[in-house]
Protein backbone atom coordinates (compact mmCIF):
# COMPACT_ATOMS: atom_id res chain seq x y z
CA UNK A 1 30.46 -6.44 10.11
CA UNK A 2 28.53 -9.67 11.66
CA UNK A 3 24.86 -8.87 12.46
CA UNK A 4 24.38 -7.92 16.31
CA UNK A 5 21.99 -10.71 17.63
CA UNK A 6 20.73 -10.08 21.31
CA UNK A 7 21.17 -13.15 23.38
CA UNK A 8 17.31 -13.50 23.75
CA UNK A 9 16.27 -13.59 20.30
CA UNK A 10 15.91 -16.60 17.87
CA UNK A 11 17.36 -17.00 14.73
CA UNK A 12 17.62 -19.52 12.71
CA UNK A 13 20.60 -20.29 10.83
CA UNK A 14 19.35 -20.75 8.32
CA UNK A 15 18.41 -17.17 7.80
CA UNK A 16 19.82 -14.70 5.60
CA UNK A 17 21.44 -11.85 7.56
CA UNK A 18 22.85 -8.53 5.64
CA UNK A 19 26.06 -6.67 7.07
CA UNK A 20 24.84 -4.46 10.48
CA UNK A 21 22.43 -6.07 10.88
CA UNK A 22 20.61 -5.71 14.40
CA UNK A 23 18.24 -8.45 15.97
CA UNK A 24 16.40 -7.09 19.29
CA UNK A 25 15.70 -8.61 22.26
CA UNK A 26 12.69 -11.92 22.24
CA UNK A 27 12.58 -11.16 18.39
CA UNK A 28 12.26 -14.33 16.18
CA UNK A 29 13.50 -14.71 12.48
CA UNK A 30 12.86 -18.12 10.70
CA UNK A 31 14.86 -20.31 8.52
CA UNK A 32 14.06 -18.90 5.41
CA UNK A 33 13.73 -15.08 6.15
CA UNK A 34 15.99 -12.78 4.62
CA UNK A 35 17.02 -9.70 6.29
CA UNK A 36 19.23 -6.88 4.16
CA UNK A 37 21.88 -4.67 5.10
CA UNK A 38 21.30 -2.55 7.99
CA UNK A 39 18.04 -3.73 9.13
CA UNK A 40 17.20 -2.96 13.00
CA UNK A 41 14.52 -5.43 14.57
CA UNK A 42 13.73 -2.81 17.74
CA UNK A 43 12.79 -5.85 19.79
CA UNK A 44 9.78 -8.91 20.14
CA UNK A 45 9.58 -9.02 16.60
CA UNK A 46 8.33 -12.12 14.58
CA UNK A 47 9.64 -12.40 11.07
CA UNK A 48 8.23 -16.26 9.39
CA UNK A 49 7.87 -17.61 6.21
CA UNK A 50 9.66 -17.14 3.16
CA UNK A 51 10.24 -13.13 3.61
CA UNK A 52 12.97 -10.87 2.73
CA UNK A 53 13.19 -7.54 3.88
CA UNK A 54 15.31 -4.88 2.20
CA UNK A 55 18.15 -2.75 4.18
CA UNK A 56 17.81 0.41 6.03
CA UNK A 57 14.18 -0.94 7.58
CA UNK A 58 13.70 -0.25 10.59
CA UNK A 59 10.60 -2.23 12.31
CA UNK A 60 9.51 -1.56 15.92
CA UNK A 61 8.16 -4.25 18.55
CA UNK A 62 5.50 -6.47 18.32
CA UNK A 63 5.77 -6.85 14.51
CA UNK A 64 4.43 -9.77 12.79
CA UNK A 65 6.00 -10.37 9.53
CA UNK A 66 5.44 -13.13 6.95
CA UNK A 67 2.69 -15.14 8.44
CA UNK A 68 0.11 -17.30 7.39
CA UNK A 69 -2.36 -15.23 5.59
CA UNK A 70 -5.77 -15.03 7.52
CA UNK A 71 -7.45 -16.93 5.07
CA UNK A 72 -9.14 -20.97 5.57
CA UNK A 73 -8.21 -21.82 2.18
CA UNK A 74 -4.60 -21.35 2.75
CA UNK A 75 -3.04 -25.12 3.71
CA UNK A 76 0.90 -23.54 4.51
CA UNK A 77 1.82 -23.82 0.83
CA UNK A 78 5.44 -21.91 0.30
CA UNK A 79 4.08 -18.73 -0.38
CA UNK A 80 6.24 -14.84 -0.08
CA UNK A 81 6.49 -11.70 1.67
CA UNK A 82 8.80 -8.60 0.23
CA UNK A 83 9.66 -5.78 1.81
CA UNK A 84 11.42 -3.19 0.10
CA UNK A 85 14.45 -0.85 1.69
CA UNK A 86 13.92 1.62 3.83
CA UNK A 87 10.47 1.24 5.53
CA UNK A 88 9.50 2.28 8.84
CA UNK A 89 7.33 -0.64 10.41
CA UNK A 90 6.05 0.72 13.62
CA UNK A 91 4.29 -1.06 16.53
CA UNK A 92 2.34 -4.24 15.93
CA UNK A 93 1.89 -4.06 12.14
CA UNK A 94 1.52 -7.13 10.65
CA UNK A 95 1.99 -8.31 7.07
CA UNK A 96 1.14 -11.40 6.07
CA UNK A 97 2.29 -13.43 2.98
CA UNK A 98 0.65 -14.58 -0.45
CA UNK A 99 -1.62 -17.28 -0.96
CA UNK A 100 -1.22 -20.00 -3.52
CA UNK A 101 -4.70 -18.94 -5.14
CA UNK A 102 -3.76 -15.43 -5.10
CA UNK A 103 -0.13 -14.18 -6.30
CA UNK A 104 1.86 -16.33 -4.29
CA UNK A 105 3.56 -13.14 -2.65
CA UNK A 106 2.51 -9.72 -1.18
CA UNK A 107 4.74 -7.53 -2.45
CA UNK A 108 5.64 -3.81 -0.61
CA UNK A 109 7.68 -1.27 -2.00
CA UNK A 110 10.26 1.51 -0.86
CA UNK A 111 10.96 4.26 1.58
CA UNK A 112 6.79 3.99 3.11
CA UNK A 113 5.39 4.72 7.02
CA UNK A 114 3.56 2.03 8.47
CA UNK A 115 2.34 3.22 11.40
CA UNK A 116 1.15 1.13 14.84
CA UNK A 117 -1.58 -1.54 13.92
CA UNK A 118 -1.74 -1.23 10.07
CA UNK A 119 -2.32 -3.93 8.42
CA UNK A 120 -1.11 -5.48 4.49
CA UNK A 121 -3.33 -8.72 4.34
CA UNK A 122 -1.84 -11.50 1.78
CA UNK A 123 -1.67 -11.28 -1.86
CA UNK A 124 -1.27 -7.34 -1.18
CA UNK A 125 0.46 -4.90 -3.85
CA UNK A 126 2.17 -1.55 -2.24
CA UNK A 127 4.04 0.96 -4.04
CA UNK A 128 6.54 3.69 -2.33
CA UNK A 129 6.36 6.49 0.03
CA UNK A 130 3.12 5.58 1.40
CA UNK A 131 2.09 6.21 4.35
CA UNK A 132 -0.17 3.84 6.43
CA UNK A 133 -1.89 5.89 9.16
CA UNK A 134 -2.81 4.31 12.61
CA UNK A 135 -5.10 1.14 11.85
CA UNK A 136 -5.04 1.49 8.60
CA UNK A 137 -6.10 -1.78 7.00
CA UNK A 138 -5.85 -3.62 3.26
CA UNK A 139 -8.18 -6.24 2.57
CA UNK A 140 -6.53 -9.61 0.43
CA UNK A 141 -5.33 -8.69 -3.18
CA UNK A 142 -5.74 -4.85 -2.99
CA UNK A 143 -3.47 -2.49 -4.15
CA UNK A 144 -1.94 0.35 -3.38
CA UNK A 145 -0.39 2.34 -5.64
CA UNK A 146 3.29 5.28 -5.23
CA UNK A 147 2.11 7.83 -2.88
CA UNK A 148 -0.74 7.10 -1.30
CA UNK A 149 -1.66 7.61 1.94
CA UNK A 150 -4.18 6.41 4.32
CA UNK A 151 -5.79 7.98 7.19
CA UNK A 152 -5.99 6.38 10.98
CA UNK A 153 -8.77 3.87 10.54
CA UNK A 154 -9.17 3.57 6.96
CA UNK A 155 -9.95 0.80 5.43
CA UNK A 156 -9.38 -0.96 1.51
CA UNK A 157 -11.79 -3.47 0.13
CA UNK A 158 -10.49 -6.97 -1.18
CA UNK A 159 -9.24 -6.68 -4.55
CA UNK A 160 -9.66 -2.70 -4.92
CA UNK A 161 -6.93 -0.50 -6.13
CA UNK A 162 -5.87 2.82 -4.90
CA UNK A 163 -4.16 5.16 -7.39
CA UNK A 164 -0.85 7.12 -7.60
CA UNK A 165 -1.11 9.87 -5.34
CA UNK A 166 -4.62 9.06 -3.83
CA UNK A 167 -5.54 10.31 -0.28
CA UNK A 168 -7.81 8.24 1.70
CA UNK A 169 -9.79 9.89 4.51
CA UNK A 170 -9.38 8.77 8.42
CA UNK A 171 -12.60 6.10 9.19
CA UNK A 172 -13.33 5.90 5.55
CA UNK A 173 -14.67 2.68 4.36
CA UNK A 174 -13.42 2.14 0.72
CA UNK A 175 -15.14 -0.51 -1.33
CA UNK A 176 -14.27 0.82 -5.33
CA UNK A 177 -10.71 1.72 -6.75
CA UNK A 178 -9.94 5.53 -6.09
CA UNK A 179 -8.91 7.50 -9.04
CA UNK A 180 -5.51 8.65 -9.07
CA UNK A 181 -4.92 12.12 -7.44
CA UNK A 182 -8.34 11.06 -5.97
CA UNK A 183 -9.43 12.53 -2.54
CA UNK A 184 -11.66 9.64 -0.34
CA UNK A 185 -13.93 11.57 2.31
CA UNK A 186 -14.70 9.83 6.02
CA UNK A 187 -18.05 8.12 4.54
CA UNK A 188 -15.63 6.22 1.71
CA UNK A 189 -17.05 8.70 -1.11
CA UNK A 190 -14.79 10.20 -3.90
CA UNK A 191 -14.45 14.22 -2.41
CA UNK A 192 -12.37 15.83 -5.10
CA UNK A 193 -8.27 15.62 -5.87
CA UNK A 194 -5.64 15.50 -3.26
CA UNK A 195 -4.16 19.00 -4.50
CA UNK A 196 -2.23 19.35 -1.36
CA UNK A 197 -0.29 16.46 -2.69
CA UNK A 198 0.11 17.61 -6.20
CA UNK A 199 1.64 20.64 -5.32
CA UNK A 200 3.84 18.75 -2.70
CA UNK A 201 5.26 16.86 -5.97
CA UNK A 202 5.58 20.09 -8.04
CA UNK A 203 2.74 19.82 -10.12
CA UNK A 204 2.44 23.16 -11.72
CA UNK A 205 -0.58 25.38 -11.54
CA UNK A 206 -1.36 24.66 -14.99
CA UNK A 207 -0.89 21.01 -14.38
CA UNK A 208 -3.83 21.09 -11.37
CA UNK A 209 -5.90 23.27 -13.74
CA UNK A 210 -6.15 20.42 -16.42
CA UNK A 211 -6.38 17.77 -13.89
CA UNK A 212 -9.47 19.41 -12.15
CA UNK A 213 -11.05 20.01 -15.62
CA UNK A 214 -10.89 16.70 -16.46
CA UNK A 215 -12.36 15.44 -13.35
CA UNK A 216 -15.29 17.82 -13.63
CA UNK A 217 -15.76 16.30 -16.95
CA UNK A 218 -15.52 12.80 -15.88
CA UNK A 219 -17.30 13.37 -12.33
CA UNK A 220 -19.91 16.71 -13.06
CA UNK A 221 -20.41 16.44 -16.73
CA UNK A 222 -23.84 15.64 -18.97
CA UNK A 223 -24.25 12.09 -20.70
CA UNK A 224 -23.19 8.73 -20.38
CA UNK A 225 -19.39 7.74 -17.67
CA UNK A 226 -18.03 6.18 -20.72
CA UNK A 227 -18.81 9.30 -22.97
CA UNK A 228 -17.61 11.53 -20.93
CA UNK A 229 -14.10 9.26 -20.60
CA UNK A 230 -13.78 9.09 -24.45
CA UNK A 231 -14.21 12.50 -24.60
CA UNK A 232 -11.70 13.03 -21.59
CA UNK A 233 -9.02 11.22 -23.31
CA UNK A 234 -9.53 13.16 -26.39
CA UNK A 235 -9.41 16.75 -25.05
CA UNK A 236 -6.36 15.58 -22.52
CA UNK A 237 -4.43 13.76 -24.79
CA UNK A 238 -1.24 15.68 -23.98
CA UNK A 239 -1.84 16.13 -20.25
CA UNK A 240 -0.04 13.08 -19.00
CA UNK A 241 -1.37 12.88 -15.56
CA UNK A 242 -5.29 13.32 -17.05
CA UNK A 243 -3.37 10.42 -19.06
CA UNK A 244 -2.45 8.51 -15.83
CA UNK A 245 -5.91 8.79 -14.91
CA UNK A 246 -7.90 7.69 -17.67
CA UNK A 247 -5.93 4.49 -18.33
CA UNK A 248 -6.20 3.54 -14.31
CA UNK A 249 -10.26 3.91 -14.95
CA UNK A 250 -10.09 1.97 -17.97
CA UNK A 251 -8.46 -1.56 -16.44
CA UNK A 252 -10.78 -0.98 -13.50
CA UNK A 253 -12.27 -4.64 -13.39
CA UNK A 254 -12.33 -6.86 -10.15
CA UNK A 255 -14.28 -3.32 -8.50
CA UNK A 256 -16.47 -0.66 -9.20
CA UNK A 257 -15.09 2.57 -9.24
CA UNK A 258 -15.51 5.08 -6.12
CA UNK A 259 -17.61 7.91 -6.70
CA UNK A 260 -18.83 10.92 -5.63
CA UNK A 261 -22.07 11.50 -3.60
CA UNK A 262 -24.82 11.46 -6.42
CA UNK A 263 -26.01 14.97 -7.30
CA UNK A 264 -29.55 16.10 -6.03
């Protein structure tokens, strides 16, 4: 079927449109945005740039898609925005695209909750299911990885990564990569392992066991960090998610690593 365009909107045609498609009232899609199968534009929504958006999202009003990234060193070079399928973009989220410095795209996976005013700045990676709380904001060339989500508020660091599974607290101010499984408290401080969310993706009992003796080795143990990982790696060799974690600490580079409050 031919994509249901309200008469108020603006598209270009030299956009893309999918089958179903549904364009809301005073939205905007430019000539080189690319919209797939099934995806609803609620209404006032501003899709620019080269950005492509994959079917099944839905994106609520006062959207801004695709943008000029928020950064003076960007001179409107040709740079990307993708969207994977599935998404649910609520109320004035805005994602902007790459920079020619940076990776030329931001890039944002599957089947994820944005919710009103979160924010994915330019040269962004996101994973699937995440969930973006209220406010939630990425600084330029973070990442986030499958599964994370943020509280209301929260906010990522340029160039820090957050791993698998990670929780990140409501408020918290997060300026080091976060472990994954890793639990952020409200102050931006590494508080433990998001069990609630292993056991949500059947981790076994056993499975958290291992996981939360490794990260009392890594986090509570004697000696030298880098000790204490070497030894980590040996004693966990067969655990795959202490596996997971290990290798995410080791190819920690453009940040320091969140930790925990320092012992007394």
């Amino acid at each position: 079927m031919s994509a249901d365009i309200h008469p108020s909107a603006i598209v270009s045609p030299q956009a893309e449109l999918g089958s179903d498609v549904t364009v809301g009232p005073f939205s905007i899609v430019g000539p080189h945005v690319k919209l797939g199968d099934r995806v609803h534009l609620t209404s006032h929504v501003s899709i620019e740039g080269h950005t492509a958006i994959g079917p099944d999202t839905r994106v609520s009003p006062f959207v801004t898609l695709g943008h000029a990234p928020q950064d003076a060193r960007y001179k409107d070079e040709p740079t990307e925005l993708h969207i994977g399928a599935r998404n649910t973009i609520r109320e004035h989220v805005s994602m902007h695209r790459g920079t020619a410095y940076g990776k030329t795209k931001t890039v944002v996976g599957s089947d994820s909750l944005f919710m009103a005013g979160s924010h994915v700045a330019h040269d962004c990676v996101v994973g699937d299911r995440v969930v973006m709380a209220n406010n939630a904001t990425l600084g330029g060339l973070s990442e986030l990885q499958d599964a994370v989500i943020m509280g209301g508020l929260s906010a990522i660091h340029q160039f820090c990564r957050v791993g698998f599974g990670a929780f990140i607290g409501g408020g918290a101010p997060v300026t080091g990569d976060v472990i994954p499984f890793g639990m952020v408290d409200n102050h931006g401080r590494l508080a433990g392992l998001n069990i609630v969310g292993l056991r949500r993706r059947g981790a076994s009992k056993d499975t958290i066991g291992r996981i939360r003796s490794a990260y009392r080795l890594l986090f509570a143990g004697e000696g030298h960090f880098a000790e204490r990982l070497d030894q980590c790696e040996q004693e966990y060799a067969d655990q795959p998610e202490v596996a997971r974690l290990v290798q995410f600490i080791r190819s920690t580079d453009h940040r320091p690593l969140c930790m925990p409050e320092p012992r007394k």
